[in-house]
PDB file of N, CA and C in Angstrom:
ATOM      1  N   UNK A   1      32.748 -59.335   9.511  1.00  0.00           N
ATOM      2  CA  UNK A   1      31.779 -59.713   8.512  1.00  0.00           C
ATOM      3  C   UNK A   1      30.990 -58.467   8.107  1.00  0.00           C
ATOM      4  N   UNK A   2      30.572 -58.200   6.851  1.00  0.00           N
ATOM      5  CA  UNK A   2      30.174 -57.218   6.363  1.00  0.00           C
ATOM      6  C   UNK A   2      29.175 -57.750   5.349  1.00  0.00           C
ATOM      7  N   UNK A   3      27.617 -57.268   5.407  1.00  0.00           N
ATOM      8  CA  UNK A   3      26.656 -57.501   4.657  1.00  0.00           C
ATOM      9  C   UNK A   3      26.276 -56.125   3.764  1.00  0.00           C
ATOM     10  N   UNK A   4      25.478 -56.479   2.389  1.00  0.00           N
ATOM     11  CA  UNK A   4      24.919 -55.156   2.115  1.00  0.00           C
ATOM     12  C   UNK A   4      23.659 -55.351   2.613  1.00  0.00           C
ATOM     13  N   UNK A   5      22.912 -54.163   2.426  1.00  0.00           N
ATOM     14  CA  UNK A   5      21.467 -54.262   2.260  1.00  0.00           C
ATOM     15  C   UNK A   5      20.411 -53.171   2.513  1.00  0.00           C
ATOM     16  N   UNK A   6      19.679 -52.910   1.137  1.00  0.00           N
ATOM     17  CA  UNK A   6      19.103 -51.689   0.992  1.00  0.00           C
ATOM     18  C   UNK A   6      19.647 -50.861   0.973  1.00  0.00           C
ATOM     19  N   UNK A   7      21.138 -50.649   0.492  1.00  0.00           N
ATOM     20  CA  UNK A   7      22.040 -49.190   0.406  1.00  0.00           C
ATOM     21  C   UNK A   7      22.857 -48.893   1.751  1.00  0.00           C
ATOM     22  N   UNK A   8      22.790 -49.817   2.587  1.00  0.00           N
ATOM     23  CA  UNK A   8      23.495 -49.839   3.850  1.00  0.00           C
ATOM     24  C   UNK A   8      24.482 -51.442   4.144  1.00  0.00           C
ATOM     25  N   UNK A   9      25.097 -51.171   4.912  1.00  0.00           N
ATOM     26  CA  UNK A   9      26.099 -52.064   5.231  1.00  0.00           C
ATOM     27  C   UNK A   9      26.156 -52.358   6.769  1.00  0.00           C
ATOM     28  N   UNK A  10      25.837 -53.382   6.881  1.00  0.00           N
ATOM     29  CA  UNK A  10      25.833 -54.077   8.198  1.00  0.00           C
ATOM     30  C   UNK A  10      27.341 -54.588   8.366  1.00  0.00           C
ATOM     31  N   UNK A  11      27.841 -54.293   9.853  1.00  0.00           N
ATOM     32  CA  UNK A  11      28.890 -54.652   9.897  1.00  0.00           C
ATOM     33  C   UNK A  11      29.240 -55.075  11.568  1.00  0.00           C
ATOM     34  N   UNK A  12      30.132 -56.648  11.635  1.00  0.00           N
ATOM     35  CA  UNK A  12      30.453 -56.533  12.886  1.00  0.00           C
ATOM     36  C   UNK A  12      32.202 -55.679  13.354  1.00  0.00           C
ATOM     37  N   UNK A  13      31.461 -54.930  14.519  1.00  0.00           N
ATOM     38  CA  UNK A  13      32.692 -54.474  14.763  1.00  0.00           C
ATOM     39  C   UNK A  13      33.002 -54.203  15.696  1.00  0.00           C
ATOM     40  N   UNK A  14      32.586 -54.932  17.084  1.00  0.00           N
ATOM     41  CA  UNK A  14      33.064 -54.832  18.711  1.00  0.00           C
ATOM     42  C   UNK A  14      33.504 -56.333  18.388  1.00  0.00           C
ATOM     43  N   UNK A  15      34.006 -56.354  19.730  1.00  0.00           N
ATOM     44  CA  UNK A  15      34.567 -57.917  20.132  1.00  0.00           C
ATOM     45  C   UNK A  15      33.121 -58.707  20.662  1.00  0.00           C
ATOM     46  N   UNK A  16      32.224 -58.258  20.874  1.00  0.00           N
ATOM     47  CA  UNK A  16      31.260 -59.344  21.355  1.00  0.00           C
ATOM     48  C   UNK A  16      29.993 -59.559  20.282  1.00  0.00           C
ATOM     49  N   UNK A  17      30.528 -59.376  19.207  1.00  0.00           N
ATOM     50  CA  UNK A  17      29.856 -59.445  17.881  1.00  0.00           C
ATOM     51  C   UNK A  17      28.263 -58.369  17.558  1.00  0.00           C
ATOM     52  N   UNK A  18      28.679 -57.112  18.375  1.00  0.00           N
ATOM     53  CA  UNK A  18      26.924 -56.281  17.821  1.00  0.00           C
ATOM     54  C   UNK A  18      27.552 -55.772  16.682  1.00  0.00           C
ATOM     55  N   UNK A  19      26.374 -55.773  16.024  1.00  0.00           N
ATOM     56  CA  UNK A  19      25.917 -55.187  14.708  1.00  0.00           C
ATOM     57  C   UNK A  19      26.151 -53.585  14.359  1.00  0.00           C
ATOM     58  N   UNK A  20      26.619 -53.496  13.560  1.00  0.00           N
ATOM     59  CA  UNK A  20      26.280 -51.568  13.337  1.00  0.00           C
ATOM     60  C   UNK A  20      25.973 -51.301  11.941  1.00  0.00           C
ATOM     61  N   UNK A  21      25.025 -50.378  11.526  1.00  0.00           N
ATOM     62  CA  UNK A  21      24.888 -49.934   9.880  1.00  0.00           C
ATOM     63  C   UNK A  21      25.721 -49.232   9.882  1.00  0.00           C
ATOM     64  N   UNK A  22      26.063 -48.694   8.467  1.00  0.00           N
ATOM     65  CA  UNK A  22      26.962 -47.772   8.145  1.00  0.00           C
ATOM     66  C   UNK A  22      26.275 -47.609   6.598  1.00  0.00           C
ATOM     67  N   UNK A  23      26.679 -45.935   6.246  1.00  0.00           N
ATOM     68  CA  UNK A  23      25.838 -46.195   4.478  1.00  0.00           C
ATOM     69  C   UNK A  23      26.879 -46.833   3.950  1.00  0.00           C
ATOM     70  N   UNK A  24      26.765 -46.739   2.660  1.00  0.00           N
ATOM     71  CA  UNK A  24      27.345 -47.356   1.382  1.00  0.00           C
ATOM     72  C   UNK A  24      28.035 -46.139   0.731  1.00  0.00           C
ATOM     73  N   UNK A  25      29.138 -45.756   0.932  1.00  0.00           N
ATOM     74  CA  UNK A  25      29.709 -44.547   0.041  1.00  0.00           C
ATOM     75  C   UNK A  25      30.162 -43.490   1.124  1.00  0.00           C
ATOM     76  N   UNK A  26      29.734 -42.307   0.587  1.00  0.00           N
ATOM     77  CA  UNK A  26      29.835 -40.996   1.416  1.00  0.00           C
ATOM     78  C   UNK A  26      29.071 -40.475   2.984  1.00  0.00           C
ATOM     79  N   UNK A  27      29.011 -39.754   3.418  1.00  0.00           N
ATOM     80  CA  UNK A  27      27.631 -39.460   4.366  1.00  0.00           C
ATOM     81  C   UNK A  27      27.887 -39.968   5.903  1.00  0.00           C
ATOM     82  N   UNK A  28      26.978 -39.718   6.333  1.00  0.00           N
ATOM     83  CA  UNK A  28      26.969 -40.541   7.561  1.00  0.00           C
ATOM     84  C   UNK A  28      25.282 -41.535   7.817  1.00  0.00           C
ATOM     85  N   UNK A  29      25.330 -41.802   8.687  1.00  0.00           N
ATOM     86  CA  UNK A  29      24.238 -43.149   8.755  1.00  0.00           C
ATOM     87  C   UNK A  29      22.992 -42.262  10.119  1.00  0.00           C
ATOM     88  N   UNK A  30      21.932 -42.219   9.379  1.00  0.00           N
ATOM     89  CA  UNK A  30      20.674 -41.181  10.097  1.00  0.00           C
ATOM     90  C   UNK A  30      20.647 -41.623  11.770  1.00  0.00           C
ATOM     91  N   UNK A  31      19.830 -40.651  11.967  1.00  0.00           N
ATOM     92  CA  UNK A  31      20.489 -40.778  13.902  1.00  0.00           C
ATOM     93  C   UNK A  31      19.369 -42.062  14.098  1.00  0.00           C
ATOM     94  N   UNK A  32      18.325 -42.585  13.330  1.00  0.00           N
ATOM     95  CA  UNK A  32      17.481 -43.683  13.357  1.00  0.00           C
ATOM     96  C   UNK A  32      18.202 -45.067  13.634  1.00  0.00           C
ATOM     97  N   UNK A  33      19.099 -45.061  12.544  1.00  0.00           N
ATOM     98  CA  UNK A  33      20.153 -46.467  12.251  1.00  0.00           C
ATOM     99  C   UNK A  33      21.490 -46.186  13.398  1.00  0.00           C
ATOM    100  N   UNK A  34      21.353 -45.587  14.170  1.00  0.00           N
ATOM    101  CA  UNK A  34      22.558 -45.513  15.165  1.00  0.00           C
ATOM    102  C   UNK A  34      22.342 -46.572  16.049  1.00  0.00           C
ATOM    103  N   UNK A  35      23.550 -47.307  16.271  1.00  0.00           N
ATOM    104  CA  UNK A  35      23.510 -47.803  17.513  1.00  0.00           C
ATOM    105  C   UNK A  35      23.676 -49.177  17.256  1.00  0.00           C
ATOM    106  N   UNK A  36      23.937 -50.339  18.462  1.00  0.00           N
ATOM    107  CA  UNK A  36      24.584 -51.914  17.935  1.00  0.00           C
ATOM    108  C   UNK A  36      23.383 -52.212  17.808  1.00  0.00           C
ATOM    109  N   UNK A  37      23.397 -53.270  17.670  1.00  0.00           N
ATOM    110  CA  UNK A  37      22.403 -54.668  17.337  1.00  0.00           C
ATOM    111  C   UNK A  37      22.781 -55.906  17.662  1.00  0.00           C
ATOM    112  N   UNK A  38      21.934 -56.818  18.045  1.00  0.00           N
ATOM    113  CA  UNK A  38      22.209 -58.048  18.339  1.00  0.00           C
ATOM    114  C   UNK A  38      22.684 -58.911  17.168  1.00  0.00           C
ATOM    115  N   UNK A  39      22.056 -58.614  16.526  1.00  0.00           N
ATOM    116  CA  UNK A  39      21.977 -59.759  15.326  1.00  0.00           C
ATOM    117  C   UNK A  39      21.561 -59.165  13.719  1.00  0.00           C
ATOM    118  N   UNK A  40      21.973 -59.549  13.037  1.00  0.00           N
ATOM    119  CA  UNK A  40      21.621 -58.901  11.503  1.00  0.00           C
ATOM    120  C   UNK A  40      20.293 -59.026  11.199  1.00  0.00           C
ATOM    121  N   UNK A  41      19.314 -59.693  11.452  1.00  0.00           N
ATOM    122  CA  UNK A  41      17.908 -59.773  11.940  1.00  0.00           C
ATOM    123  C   UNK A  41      17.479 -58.258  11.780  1.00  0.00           C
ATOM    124  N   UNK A  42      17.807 -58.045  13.501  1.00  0.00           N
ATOM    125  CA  UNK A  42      17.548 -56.488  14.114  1.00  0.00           C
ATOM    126  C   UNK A  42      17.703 -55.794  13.285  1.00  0.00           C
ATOM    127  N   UNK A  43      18.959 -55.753  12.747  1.00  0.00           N
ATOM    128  CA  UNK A  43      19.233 -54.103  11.995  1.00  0.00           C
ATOM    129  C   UNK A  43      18.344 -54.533  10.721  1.00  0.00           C
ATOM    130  N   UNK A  44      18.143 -55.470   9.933  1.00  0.00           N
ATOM    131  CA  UNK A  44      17.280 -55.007   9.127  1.00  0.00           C
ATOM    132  C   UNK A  44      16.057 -54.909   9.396  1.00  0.00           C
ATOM    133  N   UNK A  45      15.350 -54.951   9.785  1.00  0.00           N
ATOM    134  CA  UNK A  45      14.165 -54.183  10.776  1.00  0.00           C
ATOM    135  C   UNK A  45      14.238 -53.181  10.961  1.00  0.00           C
ATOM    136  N   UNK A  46      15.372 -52.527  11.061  1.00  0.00           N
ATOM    137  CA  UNK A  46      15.402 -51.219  11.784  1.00  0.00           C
ATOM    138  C   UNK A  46      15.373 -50.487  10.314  1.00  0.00           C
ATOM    139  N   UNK A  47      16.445 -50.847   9.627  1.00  0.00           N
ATOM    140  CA  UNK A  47      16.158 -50.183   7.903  1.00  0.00           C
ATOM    141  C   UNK A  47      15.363 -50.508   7.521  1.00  0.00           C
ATOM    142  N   UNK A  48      14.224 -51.916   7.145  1.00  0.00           N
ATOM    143  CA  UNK A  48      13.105 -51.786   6.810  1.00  0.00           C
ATOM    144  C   UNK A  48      12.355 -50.581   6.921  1.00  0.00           C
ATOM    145  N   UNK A  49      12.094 -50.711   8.669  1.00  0.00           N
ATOM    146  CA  UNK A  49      11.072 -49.743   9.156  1.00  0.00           C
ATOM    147  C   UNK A  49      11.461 -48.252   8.748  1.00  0.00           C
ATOM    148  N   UNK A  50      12.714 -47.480   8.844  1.00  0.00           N
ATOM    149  CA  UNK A  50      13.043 -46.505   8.389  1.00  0.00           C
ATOM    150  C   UNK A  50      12.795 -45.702   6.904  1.00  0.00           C
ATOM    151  N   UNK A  51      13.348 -47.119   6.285  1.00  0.00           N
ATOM    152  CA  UNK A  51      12.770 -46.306   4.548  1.00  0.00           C
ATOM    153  C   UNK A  51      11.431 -46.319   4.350  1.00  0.00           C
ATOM    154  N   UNK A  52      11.128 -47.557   4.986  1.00  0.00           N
ATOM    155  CA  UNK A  52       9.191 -47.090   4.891  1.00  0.00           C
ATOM    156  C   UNK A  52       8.977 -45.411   5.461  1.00  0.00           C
ATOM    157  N   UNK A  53       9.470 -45.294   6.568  1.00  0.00           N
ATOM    158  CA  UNK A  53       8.790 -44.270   7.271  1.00  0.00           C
ATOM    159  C   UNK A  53       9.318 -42.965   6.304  1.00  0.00           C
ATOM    160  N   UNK A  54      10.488 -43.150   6.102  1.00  0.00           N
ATOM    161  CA  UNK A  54      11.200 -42.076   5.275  1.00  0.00           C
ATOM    162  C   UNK A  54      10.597 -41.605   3.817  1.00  0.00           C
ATOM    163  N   UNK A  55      10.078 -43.004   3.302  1.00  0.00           N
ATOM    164  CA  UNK A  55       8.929 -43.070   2.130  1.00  0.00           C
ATOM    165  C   UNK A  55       7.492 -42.652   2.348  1.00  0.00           C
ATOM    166  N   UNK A  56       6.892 -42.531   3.025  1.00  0.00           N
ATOM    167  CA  UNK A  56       5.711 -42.346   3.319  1.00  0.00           C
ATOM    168  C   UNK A  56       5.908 -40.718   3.974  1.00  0.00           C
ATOM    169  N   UNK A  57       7.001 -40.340   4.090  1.00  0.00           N
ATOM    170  CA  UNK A  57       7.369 -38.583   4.877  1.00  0.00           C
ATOM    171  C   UNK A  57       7.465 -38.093   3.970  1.00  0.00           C
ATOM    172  N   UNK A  58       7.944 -38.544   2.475  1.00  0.00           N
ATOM    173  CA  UNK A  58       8.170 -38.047   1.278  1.00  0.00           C
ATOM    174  C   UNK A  58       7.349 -37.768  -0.025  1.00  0.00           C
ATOM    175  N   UNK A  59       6.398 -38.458   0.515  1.00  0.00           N
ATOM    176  CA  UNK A  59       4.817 -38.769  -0.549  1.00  0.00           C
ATOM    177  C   UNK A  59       5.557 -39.672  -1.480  1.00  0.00           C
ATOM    178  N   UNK A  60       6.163 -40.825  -1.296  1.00  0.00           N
ATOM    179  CA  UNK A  60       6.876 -41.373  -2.322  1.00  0.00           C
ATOM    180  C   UNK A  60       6.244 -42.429  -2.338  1.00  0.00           C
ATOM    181  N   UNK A  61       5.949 -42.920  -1.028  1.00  0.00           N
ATOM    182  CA  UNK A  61       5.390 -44.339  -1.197  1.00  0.00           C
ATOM    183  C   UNK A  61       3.427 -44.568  -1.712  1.00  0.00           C
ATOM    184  N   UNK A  62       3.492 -45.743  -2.166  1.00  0.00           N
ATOM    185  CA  UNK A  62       2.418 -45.749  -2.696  1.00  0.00           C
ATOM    186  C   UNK A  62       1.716 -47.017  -3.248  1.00  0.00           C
ATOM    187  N   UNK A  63       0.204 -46.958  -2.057  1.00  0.00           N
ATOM    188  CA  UNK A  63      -0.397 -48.311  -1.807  1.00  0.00           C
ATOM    189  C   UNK A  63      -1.241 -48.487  -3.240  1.00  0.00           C
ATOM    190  N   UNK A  64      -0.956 -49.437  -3.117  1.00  0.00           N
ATOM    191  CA  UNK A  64      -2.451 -49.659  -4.300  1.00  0.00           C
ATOM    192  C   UNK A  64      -3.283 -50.913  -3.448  1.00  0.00           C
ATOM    193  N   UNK A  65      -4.634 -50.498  -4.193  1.00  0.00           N
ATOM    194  CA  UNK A  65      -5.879 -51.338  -3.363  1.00  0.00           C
ATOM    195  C   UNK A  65      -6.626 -50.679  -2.569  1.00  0.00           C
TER     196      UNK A  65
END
């Protein structure tokens, strides 16, 4: 099973069903998003939290209020 989301691709691919990102295209997947997951839940959490952090390292992101 293979999901998108946020420019990444969730995918199962052991026999006991963990999770792994992978990008979308070329590249490889940041040493942040490494590693299984329980559940598709998890990993998006984990990319949530990443592009925030990656956005806010970049002066990109931006609160209003």
């Amino acid at each position: 099973m293979t999901e998108e989301y946020r420019g990444y691709s969730i995918e199962t691919l052991t026999p006991y069903n963990m999770k792994h990102i992978r990008p979308i295209g070329k590249g490889s997947v940041h040493l942040d998003l490494r590693g299984s997951f329980t559940n598709v839940k998890e990993a998006r959490l984990v990319i949530d939290k990443f592009l925030e952090e990656k956005g806010e390292k970049d002066g990109k992101a931006s609160k209003s209020g």
